[in-house]
C-alpha atoms as a PDB file:
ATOM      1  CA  UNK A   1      -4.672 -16.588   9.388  1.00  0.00           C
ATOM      2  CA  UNK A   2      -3.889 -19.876  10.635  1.00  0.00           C
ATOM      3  CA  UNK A   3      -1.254 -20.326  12.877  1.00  0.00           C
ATOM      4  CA  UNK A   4       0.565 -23.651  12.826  1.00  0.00           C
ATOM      5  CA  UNK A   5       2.453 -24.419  15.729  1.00  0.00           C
ATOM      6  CA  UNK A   6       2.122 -22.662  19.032  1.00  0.00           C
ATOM      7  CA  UNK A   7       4.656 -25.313  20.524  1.00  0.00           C
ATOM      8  CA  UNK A   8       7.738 -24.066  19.281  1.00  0.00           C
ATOM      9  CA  UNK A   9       9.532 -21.040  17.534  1.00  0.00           C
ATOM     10  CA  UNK A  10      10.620 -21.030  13.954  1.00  0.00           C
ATOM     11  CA  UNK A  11      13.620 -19.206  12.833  1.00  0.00           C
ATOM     12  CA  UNK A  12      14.443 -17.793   8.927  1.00  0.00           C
ATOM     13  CA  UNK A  13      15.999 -20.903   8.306  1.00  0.00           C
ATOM     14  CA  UNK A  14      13.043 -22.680   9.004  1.00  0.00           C
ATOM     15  CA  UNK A  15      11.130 -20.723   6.923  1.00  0.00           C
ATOM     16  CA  UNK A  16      13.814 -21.019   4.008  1.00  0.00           C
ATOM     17  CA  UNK A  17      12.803 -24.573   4.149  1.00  0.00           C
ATOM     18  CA  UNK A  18       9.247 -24.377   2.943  1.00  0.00           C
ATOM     19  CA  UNK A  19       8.208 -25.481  -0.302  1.00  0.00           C
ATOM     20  CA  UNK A  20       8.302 -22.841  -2.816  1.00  0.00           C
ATOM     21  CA  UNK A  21       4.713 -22.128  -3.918  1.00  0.00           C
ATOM     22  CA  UNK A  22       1.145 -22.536  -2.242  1.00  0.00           C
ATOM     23  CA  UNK A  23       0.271 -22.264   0.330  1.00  0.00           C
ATOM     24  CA  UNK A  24       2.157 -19.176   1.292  1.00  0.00           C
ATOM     25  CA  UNK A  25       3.128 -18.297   5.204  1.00  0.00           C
ATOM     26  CA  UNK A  26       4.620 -15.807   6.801  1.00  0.00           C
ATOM     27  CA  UNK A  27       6.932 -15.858   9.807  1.00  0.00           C
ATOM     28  CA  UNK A  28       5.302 -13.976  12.524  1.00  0.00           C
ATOM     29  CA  UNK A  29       7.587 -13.236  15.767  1.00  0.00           C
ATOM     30  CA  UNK A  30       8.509 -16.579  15.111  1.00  0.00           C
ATOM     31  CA  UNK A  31       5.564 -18.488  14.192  1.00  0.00           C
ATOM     32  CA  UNK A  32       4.325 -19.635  10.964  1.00  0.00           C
ATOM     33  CA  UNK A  33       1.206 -18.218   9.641  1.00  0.00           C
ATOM     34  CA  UNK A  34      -0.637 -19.164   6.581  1.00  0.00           C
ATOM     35  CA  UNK A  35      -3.768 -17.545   5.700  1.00  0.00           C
ATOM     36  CA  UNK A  36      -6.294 -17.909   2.942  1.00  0.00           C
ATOM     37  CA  UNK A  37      -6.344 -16.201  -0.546  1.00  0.00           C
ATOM     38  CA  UNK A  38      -7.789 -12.745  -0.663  1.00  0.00           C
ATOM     39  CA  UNK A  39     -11.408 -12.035  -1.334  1.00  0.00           C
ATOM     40  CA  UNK A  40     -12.064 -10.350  -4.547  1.00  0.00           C
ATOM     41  CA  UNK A  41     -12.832  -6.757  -3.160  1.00  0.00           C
ATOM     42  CA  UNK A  42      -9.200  -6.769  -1.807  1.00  0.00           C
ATOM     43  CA  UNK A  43      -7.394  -7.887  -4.914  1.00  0.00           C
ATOM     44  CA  UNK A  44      -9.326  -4.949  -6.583  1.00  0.00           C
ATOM     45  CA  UNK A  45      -7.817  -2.744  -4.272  1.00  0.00           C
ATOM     46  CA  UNK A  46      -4.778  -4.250  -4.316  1.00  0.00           C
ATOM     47  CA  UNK A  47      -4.550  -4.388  -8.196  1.00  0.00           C
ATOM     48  CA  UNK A  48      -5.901  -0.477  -8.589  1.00  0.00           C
ATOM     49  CA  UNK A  49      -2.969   0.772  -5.738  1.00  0.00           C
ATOM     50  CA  UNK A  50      -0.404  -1.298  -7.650  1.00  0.00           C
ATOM     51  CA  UNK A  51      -0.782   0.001 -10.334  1.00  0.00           C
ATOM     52  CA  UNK A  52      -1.058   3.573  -9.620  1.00  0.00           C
ATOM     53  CA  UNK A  53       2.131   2.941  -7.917  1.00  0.00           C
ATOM     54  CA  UNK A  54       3.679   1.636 -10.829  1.00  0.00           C
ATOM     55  CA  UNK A  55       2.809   3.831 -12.857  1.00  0.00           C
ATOM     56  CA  UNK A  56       4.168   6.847 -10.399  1.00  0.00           C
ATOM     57  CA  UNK A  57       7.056   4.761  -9.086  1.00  0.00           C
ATOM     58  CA  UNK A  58       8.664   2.647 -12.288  1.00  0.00           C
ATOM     59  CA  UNK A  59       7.919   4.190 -15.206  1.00  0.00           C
ATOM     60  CA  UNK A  60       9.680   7.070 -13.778  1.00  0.00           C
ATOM     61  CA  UNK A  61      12.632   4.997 -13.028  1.00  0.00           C
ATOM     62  CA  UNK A  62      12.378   6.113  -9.376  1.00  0.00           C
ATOM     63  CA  UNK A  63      12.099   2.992  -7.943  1.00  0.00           C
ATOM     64  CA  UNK A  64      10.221  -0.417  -7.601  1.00  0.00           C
ATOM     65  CA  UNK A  65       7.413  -1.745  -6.613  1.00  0.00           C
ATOM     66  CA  UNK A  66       6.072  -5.539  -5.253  1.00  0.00           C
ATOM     67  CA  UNK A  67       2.976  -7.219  -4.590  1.00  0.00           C
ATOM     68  CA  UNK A  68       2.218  -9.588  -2.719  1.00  0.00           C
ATOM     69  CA  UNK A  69       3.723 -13.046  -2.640  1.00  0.00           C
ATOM     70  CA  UNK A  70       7.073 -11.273  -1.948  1.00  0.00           C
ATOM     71  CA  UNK A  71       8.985 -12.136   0.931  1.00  0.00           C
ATOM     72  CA  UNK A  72      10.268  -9.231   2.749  1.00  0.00           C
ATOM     73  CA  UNK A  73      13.183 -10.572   6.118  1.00  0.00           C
ATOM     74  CA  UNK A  74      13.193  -8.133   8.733  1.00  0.00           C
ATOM     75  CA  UNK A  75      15.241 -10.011  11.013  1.00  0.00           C
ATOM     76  CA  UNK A  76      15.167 -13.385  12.254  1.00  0.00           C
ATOM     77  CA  UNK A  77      11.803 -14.421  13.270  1.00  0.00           C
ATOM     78  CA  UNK A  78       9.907 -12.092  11.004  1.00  0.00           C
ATOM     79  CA  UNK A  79       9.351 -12.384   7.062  1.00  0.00           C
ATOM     80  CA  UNK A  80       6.035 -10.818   6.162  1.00  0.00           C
ATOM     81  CA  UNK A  81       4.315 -11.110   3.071  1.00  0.00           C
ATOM     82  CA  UNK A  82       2.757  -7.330   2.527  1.00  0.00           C
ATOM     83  CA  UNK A  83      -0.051  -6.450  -0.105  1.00  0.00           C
ATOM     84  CA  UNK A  84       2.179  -4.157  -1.736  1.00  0.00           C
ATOM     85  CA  UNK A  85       5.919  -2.714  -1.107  1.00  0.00           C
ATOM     86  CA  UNK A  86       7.697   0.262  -2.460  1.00  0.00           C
ATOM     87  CA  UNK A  87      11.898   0.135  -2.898  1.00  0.00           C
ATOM     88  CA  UNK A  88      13.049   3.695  -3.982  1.00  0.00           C
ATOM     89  CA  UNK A  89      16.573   4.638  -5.496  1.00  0.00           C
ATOM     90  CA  UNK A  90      19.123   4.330  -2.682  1.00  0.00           C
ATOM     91  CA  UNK A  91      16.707   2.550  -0.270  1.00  0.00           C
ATOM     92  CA  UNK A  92      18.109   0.882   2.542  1.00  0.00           C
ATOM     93  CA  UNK A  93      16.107  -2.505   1.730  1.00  0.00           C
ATOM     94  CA  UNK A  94      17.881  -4.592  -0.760  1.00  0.00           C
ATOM     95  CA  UNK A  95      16.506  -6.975  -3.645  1.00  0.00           C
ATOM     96  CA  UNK A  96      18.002 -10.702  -3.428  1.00  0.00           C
ATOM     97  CA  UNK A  97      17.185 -14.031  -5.124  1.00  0.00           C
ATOM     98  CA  UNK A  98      15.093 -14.428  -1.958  1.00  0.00           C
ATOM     99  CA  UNK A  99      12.963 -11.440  -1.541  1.00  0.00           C
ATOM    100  CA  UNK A 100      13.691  -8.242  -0.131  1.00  0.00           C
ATOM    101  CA  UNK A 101      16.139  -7.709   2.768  1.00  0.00           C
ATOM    102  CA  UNK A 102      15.243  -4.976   5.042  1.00  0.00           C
ATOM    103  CA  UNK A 103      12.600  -2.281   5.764  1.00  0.00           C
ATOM    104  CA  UNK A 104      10.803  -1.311   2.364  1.00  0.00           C
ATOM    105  CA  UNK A 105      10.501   2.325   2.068  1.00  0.00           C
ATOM    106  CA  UNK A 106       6.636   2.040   2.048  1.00  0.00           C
ATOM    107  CA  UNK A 107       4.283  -1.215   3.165  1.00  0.00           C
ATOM    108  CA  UNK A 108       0.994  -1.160   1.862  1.00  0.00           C
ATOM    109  CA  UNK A 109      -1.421  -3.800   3.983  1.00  0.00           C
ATOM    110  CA  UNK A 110      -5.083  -4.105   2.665  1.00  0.00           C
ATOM    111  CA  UNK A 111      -7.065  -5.529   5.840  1.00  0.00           C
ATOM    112  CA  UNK A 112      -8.759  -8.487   5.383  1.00  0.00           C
ATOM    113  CA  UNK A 113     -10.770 -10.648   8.290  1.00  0.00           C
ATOM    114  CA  UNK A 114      -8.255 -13.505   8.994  1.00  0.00           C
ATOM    115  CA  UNK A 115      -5.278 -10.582   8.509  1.00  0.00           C
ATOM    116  CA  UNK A 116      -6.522  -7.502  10.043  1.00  0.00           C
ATOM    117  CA  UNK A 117      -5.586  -8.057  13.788  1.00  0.00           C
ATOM    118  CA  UNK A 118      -1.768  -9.131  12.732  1.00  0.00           C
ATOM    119  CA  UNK A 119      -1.351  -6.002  10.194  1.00  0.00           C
ATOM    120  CA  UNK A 120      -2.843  -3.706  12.552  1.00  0.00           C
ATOM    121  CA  UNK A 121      -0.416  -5.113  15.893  1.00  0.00           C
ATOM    122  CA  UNK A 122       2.222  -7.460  15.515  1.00  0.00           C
ATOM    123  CA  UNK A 123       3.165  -6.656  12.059  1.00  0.00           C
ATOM    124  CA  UNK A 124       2.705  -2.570  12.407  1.00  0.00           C
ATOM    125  CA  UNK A 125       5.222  -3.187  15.746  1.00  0.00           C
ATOM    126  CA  UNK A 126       7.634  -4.781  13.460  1.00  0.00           C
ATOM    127  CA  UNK A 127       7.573  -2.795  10.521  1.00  0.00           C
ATOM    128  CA  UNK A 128       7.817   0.378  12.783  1.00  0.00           C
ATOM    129  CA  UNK A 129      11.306  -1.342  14.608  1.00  0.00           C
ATOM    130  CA  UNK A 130      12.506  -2.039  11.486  1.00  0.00           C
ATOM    131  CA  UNK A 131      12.422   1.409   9.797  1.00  0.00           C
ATOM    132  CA  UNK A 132       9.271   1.191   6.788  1.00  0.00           C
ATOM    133  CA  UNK A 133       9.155   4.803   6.113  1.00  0.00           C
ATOM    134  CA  UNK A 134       5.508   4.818   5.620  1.00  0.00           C
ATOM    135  CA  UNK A 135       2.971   2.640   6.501  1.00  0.00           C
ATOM    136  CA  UNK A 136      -0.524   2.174   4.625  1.00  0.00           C
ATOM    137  CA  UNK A 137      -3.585   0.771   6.187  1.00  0.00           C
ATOM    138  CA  UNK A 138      -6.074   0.207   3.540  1.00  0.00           C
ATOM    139  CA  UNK A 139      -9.668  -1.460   4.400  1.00  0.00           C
ATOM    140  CA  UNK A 140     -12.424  -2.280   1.579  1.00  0.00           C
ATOM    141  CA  UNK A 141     -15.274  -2.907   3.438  1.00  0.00           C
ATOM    142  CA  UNK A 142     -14.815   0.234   5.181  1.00  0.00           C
ATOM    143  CA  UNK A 143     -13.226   2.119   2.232  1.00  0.00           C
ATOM    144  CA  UNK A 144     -10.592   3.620   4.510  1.00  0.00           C
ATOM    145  CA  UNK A 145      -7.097   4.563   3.509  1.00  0.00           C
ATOM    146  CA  UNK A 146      -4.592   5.695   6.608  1.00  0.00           C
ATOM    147  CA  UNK A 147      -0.961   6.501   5.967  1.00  0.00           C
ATOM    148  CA  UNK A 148       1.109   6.130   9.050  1.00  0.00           C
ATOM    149  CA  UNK A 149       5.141   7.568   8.963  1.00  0.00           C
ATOM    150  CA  UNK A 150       7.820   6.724  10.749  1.00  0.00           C
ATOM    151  CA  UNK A 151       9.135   9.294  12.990  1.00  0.00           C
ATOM    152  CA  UNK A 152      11.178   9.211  15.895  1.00  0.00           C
ATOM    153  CA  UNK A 153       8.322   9.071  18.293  1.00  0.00           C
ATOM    154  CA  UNK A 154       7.537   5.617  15.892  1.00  0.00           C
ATOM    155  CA  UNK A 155       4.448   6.017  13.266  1.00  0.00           C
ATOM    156  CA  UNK A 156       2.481   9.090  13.532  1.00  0.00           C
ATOM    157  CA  UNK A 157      -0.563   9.169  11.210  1.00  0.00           C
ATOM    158  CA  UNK A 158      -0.153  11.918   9.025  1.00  0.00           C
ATOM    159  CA  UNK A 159      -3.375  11.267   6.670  1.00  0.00           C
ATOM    160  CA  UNK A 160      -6.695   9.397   6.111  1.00  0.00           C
ATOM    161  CA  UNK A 161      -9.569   9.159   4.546  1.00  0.00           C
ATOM    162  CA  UNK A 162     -12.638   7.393   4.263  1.00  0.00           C
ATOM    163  CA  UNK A 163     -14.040   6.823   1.019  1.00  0.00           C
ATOM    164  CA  UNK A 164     -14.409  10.232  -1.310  1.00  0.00           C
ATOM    165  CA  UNK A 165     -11.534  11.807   0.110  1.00  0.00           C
ATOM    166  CA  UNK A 166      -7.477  12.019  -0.378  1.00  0.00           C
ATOM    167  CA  UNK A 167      -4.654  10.981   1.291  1.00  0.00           C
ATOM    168  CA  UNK A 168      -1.291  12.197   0.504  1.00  0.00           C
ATOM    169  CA  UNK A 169       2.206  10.358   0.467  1.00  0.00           C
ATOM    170  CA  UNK A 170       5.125  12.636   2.322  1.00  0.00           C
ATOM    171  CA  UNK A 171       7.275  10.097   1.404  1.00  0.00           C
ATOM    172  CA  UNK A 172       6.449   9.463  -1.973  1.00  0.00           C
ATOM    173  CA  UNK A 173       5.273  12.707  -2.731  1.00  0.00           C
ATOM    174  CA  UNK A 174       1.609  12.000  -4.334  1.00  0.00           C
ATOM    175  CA  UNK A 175      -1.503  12.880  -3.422  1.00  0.00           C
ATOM    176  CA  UNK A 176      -4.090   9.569  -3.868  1.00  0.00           C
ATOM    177  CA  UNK A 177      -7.887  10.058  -4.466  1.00  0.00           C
ATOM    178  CA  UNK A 178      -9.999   7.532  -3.097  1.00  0.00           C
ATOM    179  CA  UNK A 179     -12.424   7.174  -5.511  1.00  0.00           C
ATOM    180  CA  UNK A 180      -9.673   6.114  -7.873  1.00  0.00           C
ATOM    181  CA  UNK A 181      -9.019   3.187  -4.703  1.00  0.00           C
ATOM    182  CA  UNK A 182     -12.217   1.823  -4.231  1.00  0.00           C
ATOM    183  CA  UNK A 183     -14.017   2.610  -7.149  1.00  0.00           C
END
């Protein structure tokens, strides 16, 4: 990720102002951060978790879910762009003509190298504040899956696994074999 101005602050307005379209930033305790497209491994990942998700999520009716670019405002100097986010029935986060407006039930962040250190600090402190049920920390090199919920202590992990094993979803419910992941 590139940041692109260390000299001042943006705010959500600032960030309103962008073009629409590449390249895409996020607004990172007030910063603006652009960072590279994905390598290939991750949109697998990404793609395979989606839909999975989908298919237990939508289809169903009992909910929706977003990939990535999708704005989501968590308050006024953060608007992340996750991997992947889950909205269930009555969910606090609400869908606008800008993105989503709160905390997503579940945030799904694939790691990659110009990403990992923001999704696994400053971005897992703010999703955390802001009430994201669960958290998911998938990396692709590694072939790790962690699921991290929100309790009043903040996010305790509650599963992981590293490639040929399962995780499972309190939140959601579902149990997700890895093999199915990374394949």
């Amino acid at each position: 990720m590139k940041v692109l101005s260390e000299e001042r602050k943006y705010t959500v307005q600032d960030f309103e102002r962008l073009p629409e379209g590449p390249p895409y930033y996020q607004l990172v305790k007030g910063e603006l951060i652009m960072s590279p497209s994905p390598a290939l491994e991750h949109q697998r990942t990404s793609k395979r978790v989606f839909h999975m998700l989908y298919t237990l999520i939508e289809i169903p009716k009992k909910g929706e879910v977003f990939y990535s670019p999708v704005d989501v405002y968590l308050d006024e100097e953060n608007v992340f762009q996750p991997d992947i986010v889950v909205i269930l029935e009555g969910s606090r986060a609400k869908m606008t003509k800008r993105g989503v407006e709160g905390a997503p039930d579940v945030v799904v962040e694939i790691l990659s190298p110009s990403t990992g250190y923001y999704d696994l600090t400053i971005k897992k402190e703010v999703y955390e504040r802001s009430g994201v049920k669960e958290y998911w920390v998938l990396d692709s090199q590694r072939r790790t899956f962690e699921i991290h919920k929100n309790t009043r202590e903040g996010f305790k992990l509650t599963s992981q696994a590293r490639e040929k094993g399962k995780v499972f979803s309190e939140i959601l419910g579902i149990e997700i074999d890895l093999q199915e992941v990374f394949s």
